[in-house]
Every structure is written in structure tokens, then in C-alpha cells.
N, C-alpha and C. Protein backbone atom coordinates (compact mmCIF):
# COMPACT_ATOMS: atom_id res chain seq x y z
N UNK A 1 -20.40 49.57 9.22
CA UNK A 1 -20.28 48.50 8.26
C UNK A 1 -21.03 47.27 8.79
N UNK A 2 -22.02 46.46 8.25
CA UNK A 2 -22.32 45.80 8.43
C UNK A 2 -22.04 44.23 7.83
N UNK A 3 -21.57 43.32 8.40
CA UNK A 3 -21.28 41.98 8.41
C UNK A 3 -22.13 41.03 7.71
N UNK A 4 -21.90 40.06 6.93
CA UNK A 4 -22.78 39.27 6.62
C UNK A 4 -22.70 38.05 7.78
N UNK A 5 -23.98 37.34 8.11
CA UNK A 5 -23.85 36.35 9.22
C UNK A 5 -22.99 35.58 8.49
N UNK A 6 -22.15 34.62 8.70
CA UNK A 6 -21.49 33.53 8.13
C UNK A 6 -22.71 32.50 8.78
N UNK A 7 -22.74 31.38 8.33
CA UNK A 7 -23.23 30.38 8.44
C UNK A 7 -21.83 29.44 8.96
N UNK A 8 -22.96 28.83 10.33
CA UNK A 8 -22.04 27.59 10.77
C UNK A 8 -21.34 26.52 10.10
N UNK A 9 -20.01 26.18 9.92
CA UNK A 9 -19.72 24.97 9.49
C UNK A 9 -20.48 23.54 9.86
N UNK A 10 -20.84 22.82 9.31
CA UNK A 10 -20.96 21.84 9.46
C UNK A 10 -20.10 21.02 10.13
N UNK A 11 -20.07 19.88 10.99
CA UNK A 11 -19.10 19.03 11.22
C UNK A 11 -18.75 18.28 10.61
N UNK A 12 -17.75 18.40 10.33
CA UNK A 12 -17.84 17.21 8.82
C UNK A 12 -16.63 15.93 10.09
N UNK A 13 -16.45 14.94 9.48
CA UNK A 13 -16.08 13.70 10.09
C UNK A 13 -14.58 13.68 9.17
N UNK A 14 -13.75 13.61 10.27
CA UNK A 14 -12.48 12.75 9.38
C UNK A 14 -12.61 11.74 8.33
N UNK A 15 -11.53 11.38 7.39
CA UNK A 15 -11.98 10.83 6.43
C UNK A 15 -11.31 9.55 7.14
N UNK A 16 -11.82 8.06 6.70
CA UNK A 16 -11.02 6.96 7.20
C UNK A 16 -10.46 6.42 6.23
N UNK A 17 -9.25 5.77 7.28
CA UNK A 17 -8.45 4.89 6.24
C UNK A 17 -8.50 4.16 5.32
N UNK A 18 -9.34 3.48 6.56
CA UNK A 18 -9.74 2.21 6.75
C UNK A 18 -11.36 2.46 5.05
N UNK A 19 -12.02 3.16 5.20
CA UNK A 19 -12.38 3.69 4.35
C UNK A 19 -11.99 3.49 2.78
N UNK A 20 -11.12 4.44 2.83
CA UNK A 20 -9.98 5.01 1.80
C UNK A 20 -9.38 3.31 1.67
N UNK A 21 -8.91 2.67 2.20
CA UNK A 21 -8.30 1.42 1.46
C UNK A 21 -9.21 0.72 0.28
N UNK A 22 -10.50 0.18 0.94
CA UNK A 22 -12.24 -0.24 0.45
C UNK A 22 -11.72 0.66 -0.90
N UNK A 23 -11.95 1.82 -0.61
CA UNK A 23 -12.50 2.40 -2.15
C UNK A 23 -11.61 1.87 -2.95
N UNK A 24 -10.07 1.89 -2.42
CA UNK A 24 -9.09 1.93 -3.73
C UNK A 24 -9.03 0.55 -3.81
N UNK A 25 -9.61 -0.74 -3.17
CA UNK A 25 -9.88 -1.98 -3.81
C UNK A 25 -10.32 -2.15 -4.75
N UNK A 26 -11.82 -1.29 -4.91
CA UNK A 26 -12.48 -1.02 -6.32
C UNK A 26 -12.17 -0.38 -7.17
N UNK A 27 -11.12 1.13 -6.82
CA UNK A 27 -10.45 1.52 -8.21
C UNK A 27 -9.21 0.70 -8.63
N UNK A 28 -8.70 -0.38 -7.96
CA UNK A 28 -7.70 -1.08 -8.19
C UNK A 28 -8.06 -2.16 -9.25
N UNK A 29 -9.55 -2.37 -9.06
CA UNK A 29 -9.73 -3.57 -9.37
C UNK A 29 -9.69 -5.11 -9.32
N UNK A 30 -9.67 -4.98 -7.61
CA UNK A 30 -9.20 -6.00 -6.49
C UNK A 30 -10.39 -6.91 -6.59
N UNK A 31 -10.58 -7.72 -7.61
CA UNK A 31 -11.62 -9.05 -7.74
C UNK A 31 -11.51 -10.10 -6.38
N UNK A 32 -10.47 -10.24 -6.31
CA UNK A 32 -10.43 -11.51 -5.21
C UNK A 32 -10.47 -11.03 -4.04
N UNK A 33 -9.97 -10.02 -3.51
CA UNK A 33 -10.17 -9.18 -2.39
C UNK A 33 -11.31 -9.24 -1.85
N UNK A 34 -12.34 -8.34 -2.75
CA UNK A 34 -13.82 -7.46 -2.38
C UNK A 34 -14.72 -8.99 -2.83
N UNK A 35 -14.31 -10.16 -3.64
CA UNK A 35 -15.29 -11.03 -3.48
C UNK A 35 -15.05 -11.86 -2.03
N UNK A 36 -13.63 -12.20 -1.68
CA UNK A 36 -13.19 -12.54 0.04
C UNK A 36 -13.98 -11.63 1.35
N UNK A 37 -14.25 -10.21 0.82
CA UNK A 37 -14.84 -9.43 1.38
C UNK A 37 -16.59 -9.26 1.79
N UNK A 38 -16.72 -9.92 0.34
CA UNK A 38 -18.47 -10.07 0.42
C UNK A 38 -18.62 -11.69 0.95
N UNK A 39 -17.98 -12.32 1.15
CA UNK A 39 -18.28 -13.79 1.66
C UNK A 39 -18.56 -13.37 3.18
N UNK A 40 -18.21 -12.40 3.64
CA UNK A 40 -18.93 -11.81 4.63
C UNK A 40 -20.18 -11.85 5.12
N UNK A 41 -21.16 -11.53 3.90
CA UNK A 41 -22.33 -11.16 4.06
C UNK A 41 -23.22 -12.60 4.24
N UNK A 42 -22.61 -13.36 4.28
CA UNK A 42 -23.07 -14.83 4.77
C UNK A 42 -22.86 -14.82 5.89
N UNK A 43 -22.44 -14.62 7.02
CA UNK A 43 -21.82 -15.09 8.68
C UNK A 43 -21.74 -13.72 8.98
N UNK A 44 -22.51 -13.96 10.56
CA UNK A 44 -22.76 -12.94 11.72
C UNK A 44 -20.82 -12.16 11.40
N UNK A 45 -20.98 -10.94 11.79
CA UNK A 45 -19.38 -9.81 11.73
C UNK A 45 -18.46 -10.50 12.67
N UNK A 46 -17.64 -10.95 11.74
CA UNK A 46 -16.12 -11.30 12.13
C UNK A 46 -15.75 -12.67 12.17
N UNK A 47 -16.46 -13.46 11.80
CA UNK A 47 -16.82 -14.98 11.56
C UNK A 47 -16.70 -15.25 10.59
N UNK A 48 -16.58 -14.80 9.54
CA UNK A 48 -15.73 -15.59 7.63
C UNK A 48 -14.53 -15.59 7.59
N UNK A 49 -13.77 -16.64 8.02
CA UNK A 49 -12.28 -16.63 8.18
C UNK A 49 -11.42 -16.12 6.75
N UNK A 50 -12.47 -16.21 5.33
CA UNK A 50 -12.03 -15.74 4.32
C UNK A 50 -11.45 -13.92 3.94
N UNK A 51 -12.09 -13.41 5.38
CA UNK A 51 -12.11 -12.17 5.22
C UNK A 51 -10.68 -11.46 6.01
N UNK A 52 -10.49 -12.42 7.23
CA UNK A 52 -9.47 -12.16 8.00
C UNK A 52 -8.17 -11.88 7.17
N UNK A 53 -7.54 -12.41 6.36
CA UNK A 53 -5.80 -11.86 6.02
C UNK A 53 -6.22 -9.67 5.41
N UNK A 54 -7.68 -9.73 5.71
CA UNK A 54 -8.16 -8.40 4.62
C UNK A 54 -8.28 -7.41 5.78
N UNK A 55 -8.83 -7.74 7.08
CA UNK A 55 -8.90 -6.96 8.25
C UNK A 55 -8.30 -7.32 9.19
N UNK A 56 -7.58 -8.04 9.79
CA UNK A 56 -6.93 -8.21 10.47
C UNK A 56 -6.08 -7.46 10.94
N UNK A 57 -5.18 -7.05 9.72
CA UNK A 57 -4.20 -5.52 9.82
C UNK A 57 -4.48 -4.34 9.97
N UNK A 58 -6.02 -4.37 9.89
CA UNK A 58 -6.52 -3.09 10.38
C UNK A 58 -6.78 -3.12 11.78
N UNK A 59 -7.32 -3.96 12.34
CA UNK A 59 -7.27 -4.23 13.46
C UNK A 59 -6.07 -3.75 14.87
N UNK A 60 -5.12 -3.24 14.43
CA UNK A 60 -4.08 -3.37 15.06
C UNK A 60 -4.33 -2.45 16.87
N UNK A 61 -5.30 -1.59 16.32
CA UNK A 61 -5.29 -0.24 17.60
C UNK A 61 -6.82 -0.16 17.86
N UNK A 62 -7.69 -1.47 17.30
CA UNK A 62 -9.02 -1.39 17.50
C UNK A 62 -9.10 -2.12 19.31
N UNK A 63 -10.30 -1.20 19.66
CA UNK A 63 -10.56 -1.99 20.93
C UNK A 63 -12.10 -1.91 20.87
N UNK A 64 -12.05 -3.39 21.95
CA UNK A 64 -13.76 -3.15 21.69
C UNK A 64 -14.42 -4.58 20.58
N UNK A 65 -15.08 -5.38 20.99
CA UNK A 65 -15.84 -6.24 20.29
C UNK A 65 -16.08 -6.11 19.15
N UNK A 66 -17.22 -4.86 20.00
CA UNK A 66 -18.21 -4.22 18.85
C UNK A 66 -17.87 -3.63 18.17
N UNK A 67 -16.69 -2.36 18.11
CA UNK A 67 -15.77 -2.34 16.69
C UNK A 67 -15.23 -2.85 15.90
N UNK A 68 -14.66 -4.05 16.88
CA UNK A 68 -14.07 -5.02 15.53
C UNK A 68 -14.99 -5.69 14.31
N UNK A 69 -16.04 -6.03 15.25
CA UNK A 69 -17.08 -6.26 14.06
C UNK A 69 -17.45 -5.12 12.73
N UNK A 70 -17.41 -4.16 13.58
CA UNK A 70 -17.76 -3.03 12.66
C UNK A 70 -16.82 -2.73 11.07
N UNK A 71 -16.19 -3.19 11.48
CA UNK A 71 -14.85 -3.56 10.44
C UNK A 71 -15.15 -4.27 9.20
N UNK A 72 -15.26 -5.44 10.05
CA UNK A 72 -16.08 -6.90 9.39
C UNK A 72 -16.99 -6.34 8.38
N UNK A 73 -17.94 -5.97 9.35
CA UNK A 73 -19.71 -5.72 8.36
C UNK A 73 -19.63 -4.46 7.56
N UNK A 74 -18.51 -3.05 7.84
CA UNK A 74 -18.46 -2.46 6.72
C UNK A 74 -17.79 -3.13 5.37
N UNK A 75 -16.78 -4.05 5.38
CA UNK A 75 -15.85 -4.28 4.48
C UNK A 75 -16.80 -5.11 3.67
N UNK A 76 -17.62 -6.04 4.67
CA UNK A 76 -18.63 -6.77 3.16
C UNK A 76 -19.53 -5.86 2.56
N UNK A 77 -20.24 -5.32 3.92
CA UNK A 77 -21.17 -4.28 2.66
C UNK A 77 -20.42 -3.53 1.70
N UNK A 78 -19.54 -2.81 1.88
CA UNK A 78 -18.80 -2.23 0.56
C UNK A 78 -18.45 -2.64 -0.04
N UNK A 79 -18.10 -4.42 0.01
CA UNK A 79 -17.52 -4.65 -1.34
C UNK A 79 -18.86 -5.20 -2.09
N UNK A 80 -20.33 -5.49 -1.41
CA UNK A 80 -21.14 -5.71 -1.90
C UNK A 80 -21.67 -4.80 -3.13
N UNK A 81 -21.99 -3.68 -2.10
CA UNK A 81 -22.19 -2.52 -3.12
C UNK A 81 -20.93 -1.20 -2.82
N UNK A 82 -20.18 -1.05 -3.62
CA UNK A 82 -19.22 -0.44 -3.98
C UNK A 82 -19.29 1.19 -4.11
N UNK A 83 -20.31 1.83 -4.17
CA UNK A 83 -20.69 3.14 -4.90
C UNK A 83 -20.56 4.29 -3.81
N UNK A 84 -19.92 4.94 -4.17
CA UNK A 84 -19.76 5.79 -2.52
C UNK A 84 -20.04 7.39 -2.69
N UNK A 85 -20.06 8.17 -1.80
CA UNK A 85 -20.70 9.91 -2.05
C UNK A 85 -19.65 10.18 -0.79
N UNK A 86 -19.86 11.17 -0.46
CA UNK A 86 -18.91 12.20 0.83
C UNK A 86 -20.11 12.62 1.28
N UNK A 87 -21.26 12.76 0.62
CA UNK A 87 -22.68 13.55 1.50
C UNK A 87 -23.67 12.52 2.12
N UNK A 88 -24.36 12.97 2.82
CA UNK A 88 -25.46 11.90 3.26
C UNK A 88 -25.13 11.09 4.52
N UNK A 89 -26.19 10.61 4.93
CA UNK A 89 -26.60 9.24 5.65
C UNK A 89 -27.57 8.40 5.09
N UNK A 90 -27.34 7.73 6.20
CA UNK A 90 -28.47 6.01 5.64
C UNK A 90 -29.86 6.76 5.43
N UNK A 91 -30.28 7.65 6.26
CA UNK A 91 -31.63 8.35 6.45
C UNK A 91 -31.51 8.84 5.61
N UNK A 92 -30.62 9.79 4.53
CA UNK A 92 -30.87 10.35 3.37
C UNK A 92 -31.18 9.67 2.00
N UNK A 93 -30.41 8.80 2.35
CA UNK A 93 -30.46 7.53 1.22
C UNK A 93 -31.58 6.84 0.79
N UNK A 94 -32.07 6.22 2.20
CA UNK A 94 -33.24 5.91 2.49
C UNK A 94 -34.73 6.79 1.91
N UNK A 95 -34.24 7.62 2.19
CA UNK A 95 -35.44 8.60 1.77
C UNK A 95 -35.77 8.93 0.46
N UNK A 96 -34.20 8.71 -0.56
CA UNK A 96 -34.37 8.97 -1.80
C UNK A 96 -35.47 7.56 -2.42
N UNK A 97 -35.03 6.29 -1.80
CA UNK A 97 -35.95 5.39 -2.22
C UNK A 97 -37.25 5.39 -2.43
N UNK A 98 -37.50 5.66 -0.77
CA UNK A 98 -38.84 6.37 -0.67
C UNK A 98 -39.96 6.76 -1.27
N UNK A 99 -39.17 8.02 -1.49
CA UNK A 99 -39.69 9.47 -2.67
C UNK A 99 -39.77 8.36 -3.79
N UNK A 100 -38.73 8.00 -4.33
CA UNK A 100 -38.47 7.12 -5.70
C UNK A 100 -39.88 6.11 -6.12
N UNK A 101 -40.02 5.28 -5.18
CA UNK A 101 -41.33 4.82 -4.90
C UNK A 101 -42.16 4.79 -4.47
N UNK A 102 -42.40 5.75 -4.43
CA UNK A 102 -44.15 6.69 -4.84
C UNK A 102 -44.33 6.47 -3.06
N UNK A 103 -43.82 7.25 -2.40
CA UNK A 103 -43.97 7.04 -0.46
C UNK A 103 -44.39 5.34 -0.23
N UNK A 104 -43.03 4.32 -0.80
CA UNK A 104 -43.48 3.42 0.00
C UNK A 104 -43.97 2.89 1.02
N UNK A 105 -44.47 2.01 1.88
CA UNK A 105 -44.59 2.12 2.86
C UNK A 105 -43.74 0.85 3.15
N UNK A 106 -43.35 0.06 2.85
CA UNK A 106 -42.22 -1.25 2.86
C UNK A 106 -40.88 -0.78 3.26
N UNK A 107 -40.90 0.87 2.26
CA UNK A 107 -39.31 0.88 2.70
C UNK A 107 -39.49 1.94 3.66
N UNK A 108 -40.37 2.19 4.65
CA UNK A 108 -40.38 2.91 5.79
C UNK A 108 -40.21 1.74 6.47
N UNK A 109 -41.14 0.83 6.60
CA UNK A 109 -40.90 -0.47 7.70
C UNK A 109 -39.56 -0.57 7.54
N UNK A 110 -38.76 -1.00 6.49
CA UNK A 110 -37.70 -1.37 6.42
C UNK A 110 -36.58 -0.68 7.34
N UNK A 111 -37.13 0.42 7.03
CA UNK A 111 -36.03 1.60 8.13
C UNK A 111 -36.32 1.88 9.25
N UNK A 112 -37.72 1.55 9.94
CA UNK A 112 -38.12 1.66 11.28
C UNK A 112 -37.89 0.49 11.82
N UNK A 113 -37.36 -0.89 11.21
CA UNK A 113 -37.10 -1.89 11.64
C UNK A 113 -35.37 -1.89 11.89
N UNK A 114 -34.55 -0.96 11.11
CA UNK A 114 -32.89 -0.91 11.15
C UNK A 114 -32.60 -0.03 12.35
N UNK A 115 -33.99 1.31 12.19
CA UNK A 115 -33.38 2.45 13.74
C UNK A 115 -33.71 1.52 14.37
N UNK A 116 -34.48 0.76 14.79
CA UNK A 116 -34.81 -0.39 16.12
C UNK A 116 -34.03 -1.84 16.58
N UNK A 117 -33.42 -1.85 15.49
CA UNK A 117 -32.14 -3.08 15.55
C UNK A 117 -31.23 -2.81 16.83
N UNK A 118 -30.91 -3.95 17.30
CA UNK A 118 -29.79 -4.04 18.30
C UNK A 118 -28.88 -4.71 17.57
N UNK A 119 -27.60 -4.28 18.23
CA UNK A 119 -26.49 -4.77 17.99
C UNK A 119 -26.10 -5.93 17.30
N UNK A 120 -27.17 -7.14 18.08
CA UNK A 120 -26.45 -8.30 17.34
C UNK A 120 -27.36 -8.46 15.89
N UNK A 121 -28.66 -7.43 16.01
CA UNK A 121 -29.03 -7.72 14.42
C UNK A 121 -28.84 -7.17 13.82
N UNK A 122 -28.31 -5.87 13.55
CA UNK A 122 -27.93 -4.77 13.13
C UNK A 122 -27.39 -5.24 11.32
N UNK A 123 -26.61 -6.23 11.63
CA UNK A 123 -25.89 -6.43 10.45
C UNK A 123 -27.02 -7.07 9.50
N UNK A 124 -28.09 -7.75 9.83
CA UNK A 124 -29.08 -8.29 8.85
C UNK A 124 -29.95 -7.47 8.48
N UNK A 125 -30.67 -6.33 9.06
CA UNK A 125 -31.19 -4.86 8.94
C UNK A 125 -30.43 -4.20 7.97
N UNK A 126 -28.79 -4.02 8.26
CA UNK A 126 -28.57 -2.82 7.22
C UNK A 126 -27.89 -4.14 6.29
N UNK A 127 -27.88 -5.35 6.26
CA UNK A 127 -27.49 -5.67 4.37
C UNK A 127 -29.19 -5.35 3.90
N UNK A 128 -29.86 -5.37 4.37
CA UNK A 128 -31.30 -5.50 3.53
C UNK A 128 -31.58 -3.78 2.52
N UNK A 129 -30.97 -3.31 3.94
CA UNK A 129 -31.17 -1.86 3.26
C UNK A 129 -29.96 -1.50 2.36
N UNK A 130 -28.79 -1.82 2.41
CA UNK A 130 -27.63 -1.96 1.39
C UNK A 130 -28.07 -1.94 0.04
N UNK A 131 -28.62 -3.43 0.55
CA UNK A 131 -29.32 -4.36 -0.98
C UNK A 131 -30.14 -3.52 -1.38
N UNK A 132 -31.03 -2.88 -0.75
CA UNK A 132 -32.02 -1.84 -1.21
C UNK A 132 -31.52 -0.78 -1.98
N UNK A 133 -30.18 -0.20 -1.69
CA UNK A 133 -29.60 1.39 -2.23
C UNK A 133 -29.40 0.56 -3.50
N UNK A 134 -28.54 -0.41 -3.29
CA UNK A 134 -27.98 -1.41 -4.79
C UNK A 134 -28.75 -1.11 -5.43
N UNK A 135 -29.77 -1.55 -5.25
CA UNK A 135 -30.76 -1.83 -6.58
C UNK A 135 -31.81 -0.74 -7.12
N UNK A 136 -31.15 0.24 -6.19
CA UNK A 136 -31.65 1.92 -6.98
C UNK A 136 -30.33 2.47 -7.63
N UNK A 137 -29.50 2.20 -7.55
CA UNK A 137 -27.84 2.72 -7.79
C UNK A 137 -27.87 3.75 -6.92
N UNK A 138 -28.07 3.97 -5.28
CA UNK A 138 -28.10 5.08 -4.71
C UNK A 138 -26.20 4.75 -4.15
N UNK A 139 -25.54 5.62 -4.62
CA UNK A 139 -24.31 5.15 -3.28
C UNK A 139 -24.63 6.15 -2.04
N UNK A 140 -23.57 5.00 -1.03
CA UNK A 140 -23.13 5.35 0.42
C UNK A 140 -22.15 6.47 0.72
N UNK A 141 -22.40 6.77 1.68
CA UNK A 141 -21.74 7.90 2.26
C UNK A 141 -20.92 6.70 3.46
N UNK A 142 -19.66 6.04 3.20
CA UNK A 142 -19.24 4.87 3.89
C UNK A 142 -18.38 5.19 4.93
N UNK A 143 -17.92 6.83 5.08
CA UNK A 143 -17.14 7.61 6.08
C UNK A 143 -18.12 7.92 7.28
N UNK A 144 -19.29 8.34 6.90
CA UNK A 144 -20.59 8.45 7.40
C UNK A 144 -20.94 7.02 8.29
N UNK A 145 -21.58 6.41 7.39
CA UNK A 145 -21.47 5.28 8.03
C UNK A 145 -20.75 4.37 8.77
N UNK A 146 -19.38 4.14 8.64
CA UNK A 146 -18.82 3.91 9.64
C UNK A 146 -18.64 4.21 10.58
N UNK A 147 -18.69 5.86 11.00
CA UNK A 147 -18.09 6.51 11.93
C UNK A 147 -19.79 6.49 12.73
N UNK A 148 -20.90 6.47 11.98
CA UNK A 148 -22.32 6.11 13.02
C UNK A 148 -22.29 4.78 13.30
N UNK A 149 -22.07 3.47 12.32
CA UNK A 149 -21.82 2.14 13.27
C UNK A 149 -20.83 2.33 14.28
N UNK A 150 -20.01 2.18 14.72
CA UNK A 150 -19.10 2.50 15.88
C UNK A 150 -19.81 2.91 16.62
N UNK A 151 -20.27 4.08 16.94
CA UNK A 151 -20.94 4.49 17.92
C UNK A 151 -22.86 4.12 18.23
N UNK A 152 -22.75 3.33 17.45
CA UNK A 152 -24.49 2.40 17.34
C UNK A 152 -24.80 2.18 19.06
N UNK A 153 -24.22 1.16 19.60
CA UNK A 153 -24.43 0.72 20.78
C UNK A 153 -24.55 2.00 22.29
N UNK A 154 -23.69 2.86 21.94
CA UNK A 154 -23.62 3.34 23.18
C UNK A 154 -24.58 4.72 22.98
N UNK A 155 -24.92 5.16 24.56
CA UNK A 155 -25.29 6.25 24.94
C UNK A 155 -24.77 7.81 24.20
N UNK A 156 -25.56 8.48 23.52
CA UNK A 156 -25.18 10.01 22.84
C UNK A 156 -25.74 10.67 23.47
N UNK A 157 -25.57 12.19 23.10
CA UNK A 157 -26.12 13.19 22.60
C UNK A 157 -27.03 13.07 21.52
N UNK A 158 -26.58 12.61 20.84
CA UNK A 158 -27.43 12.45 18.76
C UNK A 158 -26.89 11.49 18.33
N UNK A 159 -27.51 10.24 19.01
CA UNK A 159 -27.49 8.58 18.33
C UNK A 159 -27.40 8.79 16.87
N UNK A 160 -26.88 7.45 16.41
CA UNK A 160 -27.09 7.86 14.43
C UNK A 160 -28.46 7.17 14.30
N UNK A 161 -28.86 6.46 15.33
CA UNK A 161 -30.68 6.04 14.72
C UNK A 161 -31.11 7.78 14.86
N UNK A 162 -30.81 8.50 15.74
CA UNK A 162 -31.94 10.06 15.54
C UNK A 162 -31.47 10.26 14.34
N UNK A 163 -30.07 10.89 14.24
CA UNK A 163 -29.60 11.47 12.83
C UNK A 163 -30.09 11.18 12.28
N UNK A 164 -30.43 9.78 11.63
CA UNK A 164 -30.66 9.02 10.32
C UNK A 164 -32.28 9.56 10.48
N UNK A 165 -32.92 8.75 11.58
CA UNK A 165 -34.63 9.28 11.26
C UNK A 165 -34.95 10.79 11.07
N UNK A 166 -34.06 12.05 11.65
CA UNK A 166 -34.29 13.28 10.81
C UNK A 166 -33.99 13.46 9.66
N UNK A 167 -32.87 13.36 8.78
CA UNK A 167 -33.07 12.91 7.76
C UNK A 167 -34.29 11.86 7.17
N UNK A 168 -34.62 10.56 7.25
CA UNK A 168 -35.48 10.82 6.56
C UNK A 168 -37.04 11.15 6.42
N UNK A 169 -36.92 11.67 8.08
CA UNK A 169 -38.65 12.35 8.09
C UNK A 169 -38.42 13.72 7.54
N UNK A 170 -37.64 14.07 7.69
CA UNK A 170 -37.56 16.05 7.69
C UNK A 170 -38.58 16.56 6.56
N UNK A 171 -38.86 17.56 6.86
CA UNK A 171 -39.74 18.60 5.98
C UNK A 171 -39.48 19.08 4.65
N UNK A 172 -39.96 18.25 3.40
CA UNK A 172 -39.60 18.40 2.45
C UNK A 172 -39.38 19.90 2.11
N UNK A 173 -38.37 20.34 1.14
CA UNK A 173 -37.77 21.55 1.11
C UNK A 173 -39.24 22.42 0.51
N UNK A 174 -39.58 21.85 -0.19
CA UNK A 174 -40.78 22.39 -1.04
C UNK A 174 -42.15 23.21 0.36
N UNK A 175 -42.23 21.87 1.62
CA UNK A 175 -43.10 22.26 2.53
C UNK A 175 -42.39 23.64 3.21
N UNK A 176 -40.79 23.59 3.75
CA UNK A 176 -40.28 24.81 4.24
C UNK A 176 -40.52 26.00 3.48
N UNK A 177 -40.76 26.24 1.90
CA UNK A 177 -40.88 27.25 1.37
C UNK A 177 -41.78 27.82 1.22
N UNK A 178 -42.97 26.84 1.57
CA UNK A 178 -44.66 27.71 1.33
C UNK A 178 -44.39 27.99 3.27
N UNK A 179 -44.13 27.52 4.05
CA UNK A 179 -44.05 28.19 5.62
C UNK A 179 -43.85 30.02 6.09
């Protein structure tokens, strides 16, 4: 009898709470919240005191600077742009733009300028590219993304700047099929 190979699972990422709260602001219809939330996107992560009674309580078991910020700068970008998926990364996202406009070359800079961001600019890199999905209606994969900011700064195996740039260089499906 012969077996069919199964194909590897994917890793898929726990889902976050912290996550999961964000969304149900917007199915709640939390106006004052997610606009307290985007006053964010004015001041470097964790510096809009308007935002604090909103993360603070999440905060409780965070360690680490640079996570706490991470907090910060997801909660404005999501309440900026709101639209969310379970699939993807920034590099996939990115790429749909791309394609969308005719192989930009603006929104490659744009993304060779975010994998190259450090820490403390990080947050002005990805609102630009945020602003960018916005205004295609592409949504975020914000489980995704959080769980690759967090780990931005430090030493990997598979940084989320690689992840993200294979995604969006990879070999269009069309090129794998004439191979």
C-alpha cells in the first residue's frame, strides 16, 4: 500500500489577545477608543499619554522596552487602518501593491527602506507602508505582524526583515510553472 506524502504543516502563530481585543474595538464600534489609539501615530511608541488608560493593562507581564513599544505602535496602526486577514505578511502585502502598480519602483524603495529600519525608526517606515495598504484596501495580517515586531531587534534564525523580503521577491507562481 502506498501512502500519500502529507505535506508539512505550516507554523502557524498563536492568535493574540492583545490582537483579538483591537479587532473587537472595531466590531464594537469603539469611536473614542481607536481615535485615542490613532493619536498615536503622531509621537515616537509609547509617548501619547492619550493612549495609555488603552494599553497599559495590557502591559501587565510585558518585559522589555522594546515590547512595550510594540504595543503602542501596533494599537495605532490598527486603529489607523482597521482591516485584518489571518494570511500573509508585510512582504505579501507589499507585493500585492507592487504588482497593483504596474512593478513600482517607489513601493520597492519603500520596502527596502522598512527591511533596513532600526528600531528607533521602524515606527515611521511601517506607518508609511500602513498608509500605503490603506489606500489600496489591502488588510493586515496583525497576528503576523505583531508577533514579527517583537522579535524585529534581536538575533534569528529567520528575521521577519528575511521573511518579509521572500515574500515579496519570490518567484511568481506563473515563473514556477513554466520551470
Amino acid at each position: 500500500m502506498i501512502k500519500k506524502k502529507e505535506k508539512k504543516k505550516k507554523f502557524e502563530l498563536p492568535r493574540s489577545a492583545f490582537i483579538e481585543h483591537l479587532e473587537n474595538l472595531e466590531l464594537r464600534d469603539a469611536r473614542g477608543e481607536l481615535a485615542a489609539l490613532r493619536r498615536g501615530l503622531q509621537f515616537p511608541p509609547g509617548t501619547c499619554v492619550e493612549m495609555y488608560p488603552y494599553i497599559i493593562p495590557w502591559l501587565g507581564n510585558v518585559k522589555g522596552k522594546w515590547e512595550k513599544k510594540i504595543y503602542y505602535l501596533i494599537a495605532a496602526l490598527y486603529a489607523y487602518h482597521p482591516r485584518s486577514t489571518s494570511v500573509g505578511n508585510i512582504g505579501e502585502s507589499l507585493r500585492i501593491v507592487y504588482y497593483n502598480r504596474g512593478e513600482s519602483n517607489s513601493v520597492e524603495q519603500r520596502f527596502v527602506a522598512l527591511l533596513r529600519s532600526n528600531p528607533n525608526d521602524l515606527h515611521l517606515h511601517l506607518r508609511q507602508v500602513i498608509s500605503l495598504l490603506k489606500s489600496e484596501s489591502i488588510p493586515i495580517n496583525w497576528h503576523e505582524l505583531f508577533y514579527d515586531l517583537k522579535r524585529w531587534p534581536y538575533e534569528s534564525n529567520y528575521p521577519p526583515q528575511e521573511k518579509w523580503a521572500n515574500s515579496f521577491w519570490k518567484a511568481s507562481q506563473k515563473n514556477d510553472d513554466e520551470n
